[in-house]
Protein backbone atom coordinates (compact mmCIF):
# COMPACT_ATOMS: atom_id res chain seq x y z
CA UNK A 1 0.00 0.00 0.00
CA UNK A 2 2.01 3.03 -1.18
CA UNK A 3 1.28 6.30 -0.96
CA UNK A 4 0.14 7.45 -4.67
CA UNK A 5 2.64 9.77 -6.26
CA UNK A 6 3.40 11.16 -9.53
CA UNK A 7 6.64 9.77 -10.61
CA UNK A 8 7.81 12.76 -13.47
CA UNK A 9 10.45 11.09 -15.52
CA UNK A 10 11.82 13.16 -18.58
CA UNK A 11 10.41 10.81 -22.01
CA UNK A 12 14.40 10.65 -23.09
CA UNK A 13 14.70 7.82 -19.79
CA UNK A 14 12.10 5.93 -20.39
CA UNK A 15 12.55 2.63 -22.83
CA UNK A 16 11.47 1.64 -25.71
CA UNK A 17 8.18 -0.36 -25.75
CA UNK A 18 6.96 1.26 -22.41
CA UNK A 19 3.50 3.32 -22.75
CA UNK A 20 3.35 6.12 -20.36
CA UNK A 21 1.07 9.67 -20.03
CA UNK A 22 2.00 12.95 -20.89
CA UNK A 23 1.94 15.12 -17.88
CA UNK A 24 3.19 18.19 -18.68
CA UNK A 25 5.74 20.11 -21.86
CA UNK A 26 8.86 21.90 -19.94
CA UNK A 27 9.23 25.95 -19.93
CA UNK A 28 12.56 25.01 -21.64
CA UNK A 29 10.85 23.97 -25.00
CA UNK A 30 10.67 26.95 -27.63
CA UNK A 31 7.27 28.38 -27.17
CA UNK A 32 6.58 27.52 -31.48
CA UNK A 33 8.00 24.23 -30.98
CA UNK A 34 5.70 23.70 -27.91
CA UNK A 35 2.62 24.46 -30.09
CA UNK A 36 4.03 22.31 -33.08
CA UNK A 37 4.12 19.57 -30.29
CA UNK A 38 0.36 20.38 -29.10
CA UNK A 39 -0.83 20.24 -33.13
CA UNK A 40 0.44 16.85 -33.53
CA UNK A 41 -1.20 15.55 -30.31
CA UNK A 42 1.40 16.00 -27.33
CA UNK A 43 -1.12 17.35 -24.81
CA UNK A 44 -1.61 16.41 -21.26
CA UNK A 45 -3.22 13.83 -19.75
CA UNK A 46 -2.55 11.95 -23.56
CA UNK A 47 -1.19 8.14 -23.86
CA UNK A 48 2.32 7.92 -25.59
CA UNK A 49 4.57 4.72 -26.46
CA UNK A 50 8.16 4.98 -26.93
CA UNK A 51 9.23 3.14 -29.84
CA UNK A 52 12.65 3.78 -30.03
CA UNK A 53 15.52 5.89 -28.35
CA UNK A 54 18.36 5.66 -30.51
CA UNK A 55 19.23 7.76 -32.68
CA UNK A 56 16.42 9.71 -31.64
CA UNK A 57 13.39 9.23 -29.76
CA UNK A 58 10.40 8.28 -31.41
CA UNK A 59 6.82 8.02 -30.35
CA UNK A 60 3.29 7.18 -30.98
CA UNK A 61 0.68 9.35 -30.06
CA UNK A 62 -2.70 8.38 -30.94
CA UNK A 63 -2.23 7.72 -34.75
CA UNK A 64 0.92 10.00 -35.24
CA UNK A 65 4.75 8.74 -35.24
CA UNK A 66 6.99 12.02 -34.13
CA UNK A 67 10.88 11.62 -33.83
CA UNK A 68 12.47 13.93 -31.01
CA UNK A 69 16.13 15.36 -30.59
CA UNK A 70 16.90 14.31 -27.07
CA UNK A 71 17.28 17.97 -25.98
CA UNK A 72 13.40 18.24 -26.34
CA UNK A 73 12.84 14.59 -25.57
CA UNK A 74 14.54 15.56 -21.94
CA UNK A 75 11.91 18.52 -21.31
CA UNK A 76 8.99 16.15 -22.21
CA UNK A 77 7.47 15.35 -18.45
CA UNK A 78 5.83 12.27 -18.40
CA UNK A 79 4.27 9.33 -15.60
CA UNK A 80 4.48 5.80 -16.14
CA UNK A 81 0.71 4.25 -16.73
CA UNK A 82 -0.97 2.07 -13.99
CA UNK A 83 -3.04 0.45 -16.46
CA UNK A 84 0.33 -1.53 -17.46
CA UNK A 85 -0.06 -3.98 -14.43
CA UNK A 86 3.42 -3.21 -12.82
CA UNK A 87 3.69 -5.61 -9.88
């Protein structure tokens, strides 16, 4: 029984194949490049699954596929979904 907590990991951490939910866009992202991100689907409270890492990071979000640099993959806030039954 543990206290519920939001676990904020940057989305360049997290591995491939792991689904987790968008919690928030960091002040360090380029205010245009923050509302490209928000066109294309990156909004809170949305499902994302990390494909890959390397070279870059690339997602699914809903029906889109979006590669990241690392430097905004690393200001992308995001908690780890409970629906995944983690032990």
């Amino acid at each position: 029984m543990s206290p519920k907590h939001e676990a904020r990991l940057p989305l360049a951490f997290i591995p491939a194949g792991s689904e987790v939910r968008l919690i928030a866009l960091g002040d360090e992202i380029d205010p245009l490049q923050r509302e490209q991100l928000t066109a294309y689907g990156l909004a809170e409270g949305r499902p994302i699954k990390i494909l890959q890492q390397r070279p870059m990071t690339v997602i699914l979000a809903e029906e889109v596929e979006l590669a990241l640099e690392h430097g905004v993959a690393r200001h992308i806030w995001v908690e780890r979904t409970t629906d995944a039954g983690a032990a």
